[in-house]
PDB file of N, CA and C in Angstrom:
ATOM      1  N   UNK A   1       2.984  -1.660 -10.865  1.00  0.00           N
ATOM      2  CA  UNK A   1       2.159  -2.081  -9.761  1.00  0.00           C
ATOM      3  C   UNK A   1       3.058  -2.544  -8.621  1.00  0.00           C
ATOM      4  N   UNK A   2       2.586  -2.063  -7.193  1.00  0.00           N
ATOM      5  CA  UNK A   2       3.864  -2.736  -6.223  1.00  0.00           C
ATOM      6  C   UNK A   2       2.884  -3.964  -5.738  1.00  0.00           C
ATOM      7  N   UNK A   3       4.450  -4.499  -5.055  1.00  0.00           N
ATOM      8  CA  UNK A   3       3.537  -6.529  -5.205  1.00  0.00           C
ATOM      9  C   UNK A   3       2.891  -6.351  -3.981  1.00  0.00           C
ATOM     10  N   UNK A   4       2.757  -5.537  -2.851  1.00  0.00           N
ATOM     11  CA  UNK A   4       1.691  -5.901  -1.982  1.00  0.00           C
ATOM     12  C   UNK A   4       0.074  -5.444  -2.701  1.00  0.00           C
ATOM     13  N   UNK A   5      -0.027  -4.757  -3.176  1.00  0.00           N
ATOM     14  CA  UNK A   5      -1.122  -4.191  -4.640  1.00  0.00           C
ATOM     15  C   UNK A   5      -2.004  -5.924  -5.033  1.00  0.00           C
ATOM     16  N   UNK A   6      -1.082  -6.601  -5.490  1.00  0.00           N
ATOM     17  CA  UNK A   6      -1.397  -7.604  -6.000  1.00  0.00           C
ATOM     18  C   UNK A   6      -2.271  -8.754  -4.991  1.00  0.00           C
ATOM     19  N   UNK A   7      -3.964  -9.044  -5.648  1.00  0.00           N
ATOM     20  CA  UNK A   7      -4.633  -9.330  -5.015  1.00  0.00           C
ATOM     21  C   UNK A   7      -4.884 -10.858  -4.464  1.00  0.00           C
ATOM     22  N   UNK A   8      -4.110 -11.577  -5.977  1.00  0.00           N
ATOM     23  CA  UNK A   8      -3.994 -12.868  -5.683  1.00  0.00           C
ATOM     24  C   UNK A   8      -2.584 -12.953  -5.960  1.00  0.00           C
ATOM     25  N   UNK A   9      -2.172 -13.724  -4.831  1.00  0.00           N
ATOM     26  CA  UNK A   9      -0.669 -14.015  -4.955  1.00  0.00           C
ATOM     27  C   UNK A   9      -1.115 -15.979  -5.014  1.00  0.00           C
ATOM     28  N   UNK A  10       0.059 -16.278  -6.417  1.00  0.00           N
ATOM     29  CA  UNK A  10      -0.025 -17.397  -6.437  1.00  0.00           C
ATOM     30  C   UNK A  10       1.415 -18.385  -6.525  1.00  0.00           C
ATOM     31  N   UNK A  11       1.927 -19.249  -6.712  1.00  0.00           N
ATOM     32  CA  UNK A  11       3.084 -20.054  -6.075  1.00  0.00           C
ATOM     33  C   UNK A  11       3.987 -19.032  -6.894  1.00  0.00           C
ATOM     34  N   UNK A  12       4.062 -18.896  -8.071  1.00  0.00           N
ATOM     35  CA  UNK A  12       5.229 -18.225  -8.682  1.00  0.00           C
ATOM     36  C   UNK A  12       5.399 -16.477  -8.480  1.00  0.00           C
ATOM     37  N   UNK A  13       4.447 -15.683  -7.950  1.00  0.00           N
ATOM     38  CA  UNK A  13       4.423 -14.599  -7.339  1.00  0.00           C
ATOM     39  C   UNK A  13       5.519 -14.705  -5.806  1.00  0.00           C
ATOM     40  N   UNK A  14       4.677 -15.659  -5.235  1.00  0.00           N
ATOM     41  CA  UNK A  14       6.069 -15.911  -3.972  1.00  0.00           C
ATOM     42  C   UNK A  14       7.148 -15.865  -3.898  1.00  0.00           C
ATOM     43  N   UNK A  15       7.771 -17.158  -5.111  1.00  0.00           N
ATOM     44  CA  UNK A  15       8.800 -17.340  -5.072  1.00  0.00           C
ATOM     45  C   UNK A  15       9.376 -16.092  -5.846  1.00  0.00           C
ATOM     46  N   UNK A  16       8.896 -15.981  -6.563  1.00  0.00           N
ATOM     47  CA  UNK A  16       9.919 -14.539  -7.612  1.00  0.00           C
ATOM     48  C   UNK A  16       9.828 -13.168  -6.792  1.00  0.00           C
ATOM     49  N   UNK A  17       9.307 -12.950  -5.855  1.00  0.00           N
ATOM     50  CA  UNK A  17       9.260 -11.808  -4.890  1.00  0.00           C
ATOM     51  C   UNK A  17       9.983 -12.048  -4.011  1.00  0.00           C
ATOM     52  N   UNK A  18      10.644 -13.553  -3.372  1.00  0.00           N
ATOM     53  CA  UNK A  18      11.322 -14.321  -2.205  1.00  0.00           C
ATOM     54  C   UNK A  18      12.748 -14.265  -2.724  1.00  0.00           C
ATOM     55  N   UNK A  19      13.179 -14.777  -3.686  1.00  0.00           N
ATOM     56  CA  UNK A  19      14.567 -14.343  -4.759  1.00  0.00           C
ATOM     57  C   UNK A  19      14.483 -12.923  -5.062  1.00  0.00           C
ATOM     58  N   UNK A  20      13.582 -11.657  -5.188  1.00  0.00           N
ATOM     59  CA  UNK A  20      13.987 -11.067  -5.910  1.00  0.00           C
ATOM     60  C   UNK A  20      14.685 -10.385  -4.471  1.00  0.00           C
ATOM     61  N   UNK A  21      13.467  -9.872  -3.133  1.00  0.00           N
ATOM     62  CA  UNK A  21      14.138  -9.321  -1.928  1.00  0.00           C
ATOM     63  C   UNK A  21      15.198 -10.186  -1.264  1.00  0.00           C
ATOM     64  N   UNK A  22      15.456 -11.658  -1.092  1.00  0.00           N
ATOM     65  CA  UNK A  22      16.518 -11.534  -0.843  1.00  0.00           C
ATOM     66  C   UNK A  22      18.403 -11.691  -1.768  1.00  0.00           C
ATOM     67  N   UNK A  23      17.883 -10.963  -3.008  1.00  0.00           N
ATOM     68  CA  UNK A  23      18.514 -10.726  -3.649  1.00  0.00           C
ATOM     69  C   UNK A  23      19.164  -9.467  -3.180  1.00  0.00           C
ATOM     70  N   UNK A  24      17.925  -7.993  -3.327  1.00  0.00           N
ATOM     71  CA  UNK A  24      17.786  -7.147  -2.559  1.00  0.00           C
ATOM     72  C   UNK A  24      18.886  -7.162  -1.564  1.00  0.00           C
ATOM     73  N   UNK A  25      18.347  -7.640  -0.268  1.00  0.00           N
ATOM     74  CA  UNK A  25      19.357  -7.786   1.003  1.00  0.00           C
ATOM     75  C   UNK A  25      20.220  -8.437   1.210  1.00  0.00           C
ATOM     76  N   UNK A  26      21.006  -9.767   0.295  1.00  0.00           N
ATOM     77  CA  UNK A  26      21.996  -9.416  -0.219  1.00  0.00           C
ATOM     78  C   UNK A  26      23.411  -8.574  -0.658  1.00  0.00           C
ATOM     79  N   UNK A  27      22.637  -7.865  -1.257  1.00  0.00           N
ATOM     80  CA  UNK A  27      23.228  -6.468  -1.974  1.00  0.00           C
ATOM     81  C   UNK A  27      23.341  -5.166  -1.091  1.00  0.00           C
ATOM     82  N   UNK A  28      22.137  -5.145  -0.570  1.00  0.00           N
ATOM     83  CA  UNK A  28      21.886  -4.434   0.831  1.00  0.00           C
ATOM     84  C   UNK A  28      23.237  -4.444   2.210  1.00  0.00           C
ATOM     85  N   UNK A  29      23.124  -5.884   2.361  1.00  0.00           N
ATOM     86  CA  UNK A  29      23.976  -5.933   3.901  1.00  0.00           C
ATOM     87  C   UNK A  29      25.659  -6.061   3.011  1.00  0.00           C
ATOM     88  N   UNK A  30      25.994  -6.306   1.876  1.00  0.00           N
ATOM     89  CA  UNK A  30      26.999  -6.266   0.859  1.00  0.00           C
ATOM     90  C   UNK A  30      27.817  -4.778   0.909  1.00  0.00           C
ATOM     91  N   UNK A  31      26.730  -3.932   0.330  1.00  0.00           N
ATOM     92  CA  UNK A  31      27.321  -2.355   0.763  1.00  0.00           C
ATOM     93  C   UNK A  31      27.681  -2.263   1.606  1.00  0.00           C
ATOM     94  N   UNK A  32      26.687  -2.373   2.863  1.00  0.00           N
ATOM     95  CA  UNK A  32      26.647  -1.728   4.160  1.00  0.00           C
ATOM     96  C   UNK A  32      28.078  -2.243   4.901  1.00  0.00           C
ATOM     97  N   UNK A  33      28.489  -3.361   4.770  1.00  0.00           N
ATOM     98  CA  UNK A  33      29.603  -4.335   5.327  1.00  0.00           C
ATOM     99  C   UNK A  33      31.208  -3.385   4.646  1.00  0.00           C
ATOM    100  N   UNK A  34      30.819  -3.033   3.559  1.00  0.00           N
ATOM    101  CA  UNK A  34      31.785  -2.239   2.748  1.00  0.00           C
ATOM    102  C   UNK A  34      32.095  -0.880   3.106  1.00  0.00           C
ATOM    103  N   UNK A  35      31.041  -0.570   3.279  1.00  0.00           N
ATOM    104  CA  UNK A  35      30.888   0.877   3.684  1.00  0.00           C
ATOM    105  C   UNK A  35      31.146   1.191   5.312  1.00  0.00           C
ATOM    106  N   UNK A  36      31.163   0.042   6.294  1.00  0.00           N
ATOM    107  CA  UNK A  36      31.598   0.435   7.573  1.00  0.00           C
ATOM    108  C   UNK A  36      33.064  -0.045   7.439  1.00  0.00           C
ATOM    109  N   UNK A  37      33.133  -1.286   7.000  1.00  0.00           N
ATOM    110  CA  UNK A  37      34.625  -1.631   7.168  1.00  0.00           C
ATOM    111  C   UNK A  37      35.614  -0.021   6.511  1.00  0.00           C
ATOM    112  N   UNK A  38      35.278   0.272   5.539  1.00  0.00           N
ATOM    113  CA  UNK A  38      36.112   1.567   5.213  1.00  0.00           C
ATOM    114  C   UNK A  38      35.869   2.607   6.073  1.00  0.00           C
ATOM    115  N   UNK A  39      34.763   3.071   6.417  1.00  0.00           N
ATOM    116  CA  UNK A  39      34.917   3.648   7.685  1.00  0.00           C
ATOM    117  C   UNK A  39      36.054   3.389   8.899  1.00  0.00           C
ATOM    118  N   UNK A  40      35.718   2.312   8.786  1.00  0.00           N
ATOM    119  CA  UNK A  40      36.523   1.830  10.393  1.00  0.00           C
ATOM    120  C   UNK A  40      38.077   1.764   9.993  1.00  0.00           C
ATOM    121  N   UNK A  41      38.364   1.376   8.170  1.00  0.00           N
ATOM    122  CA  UNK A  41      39.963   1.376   8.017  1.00  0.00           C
ATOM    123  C   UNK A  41      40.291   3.086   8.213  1.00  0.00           C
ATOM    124  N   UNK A  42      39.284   4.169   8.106  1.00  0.00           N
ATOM    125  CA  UNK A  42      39.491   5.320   7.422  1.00  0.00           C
ATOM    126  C   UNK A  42      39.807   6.290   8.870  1.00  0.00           C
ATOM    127  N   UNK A  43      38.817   5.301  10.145  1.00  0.00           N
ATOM    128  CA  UNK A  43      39.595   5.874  11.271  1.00  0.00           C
ATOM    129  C   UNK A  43      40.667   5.106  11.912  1.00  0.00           C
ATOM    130  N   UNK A  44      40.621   3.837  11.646  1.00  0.00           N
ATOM    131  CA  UNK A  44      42.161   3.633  11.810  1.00  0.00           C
ATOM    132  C   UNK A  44      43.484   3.742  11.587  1.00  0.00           C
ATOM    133  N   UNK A  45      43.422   4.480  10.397  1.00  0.00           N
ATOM    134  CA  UNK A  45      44.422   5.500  10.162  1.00  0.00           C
ATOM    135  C   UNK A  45      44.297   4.909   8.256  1.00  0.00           C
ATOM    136  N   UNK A  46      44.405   3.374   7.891  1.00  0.00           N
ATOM    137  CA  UNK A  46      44.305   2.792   6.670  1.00  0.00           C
ATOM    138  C   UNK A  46      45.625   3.947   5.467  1.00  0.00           C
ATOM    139  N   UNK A  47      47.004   3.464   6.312  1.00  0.00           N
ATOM    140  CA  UNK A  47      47.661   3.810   5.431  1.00  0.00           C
ATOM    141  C   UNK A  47      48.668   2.971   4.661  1.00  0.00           C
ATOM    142  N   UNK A  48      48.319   1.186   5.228  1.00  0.00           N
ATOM    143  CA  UNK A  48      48.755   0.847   4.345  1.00  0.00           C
ATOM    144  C   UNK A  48      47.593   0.026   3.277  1.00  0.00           C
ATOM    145  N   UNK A  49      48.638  -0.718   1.986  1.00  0.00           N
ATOM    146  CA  UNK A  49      47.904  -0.520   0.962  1.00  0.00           C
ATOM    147  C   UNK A  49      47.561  -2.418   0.656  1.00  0.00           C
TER     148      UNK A  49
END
């Protein structure tokens, strides 16, 4: 079931949906930070180690 589906949201629905996405984005802006910085070493030439 996805949690907007869910008809009554009650205190512990919140919070465990509030930890779980910004767990989520987290992990999310984690990659993304990883994944440009290597970009950016990969056009800066990134030959040393």
């Amino acid at each position: 079931m996805l949690p907007w589906l869910i008809l009554n949201w009650d205190t512990g629905h919140i919070i465990f949906m509030g930890v779980f996405y910004s767990a989520i984005s987290a992990v999310g802006l984690g990659v993304t930070f990883v994944f440009l910085k290597s970009i950016f070493d990969y056009m800066k030439g990134g030959e040393h180690h």
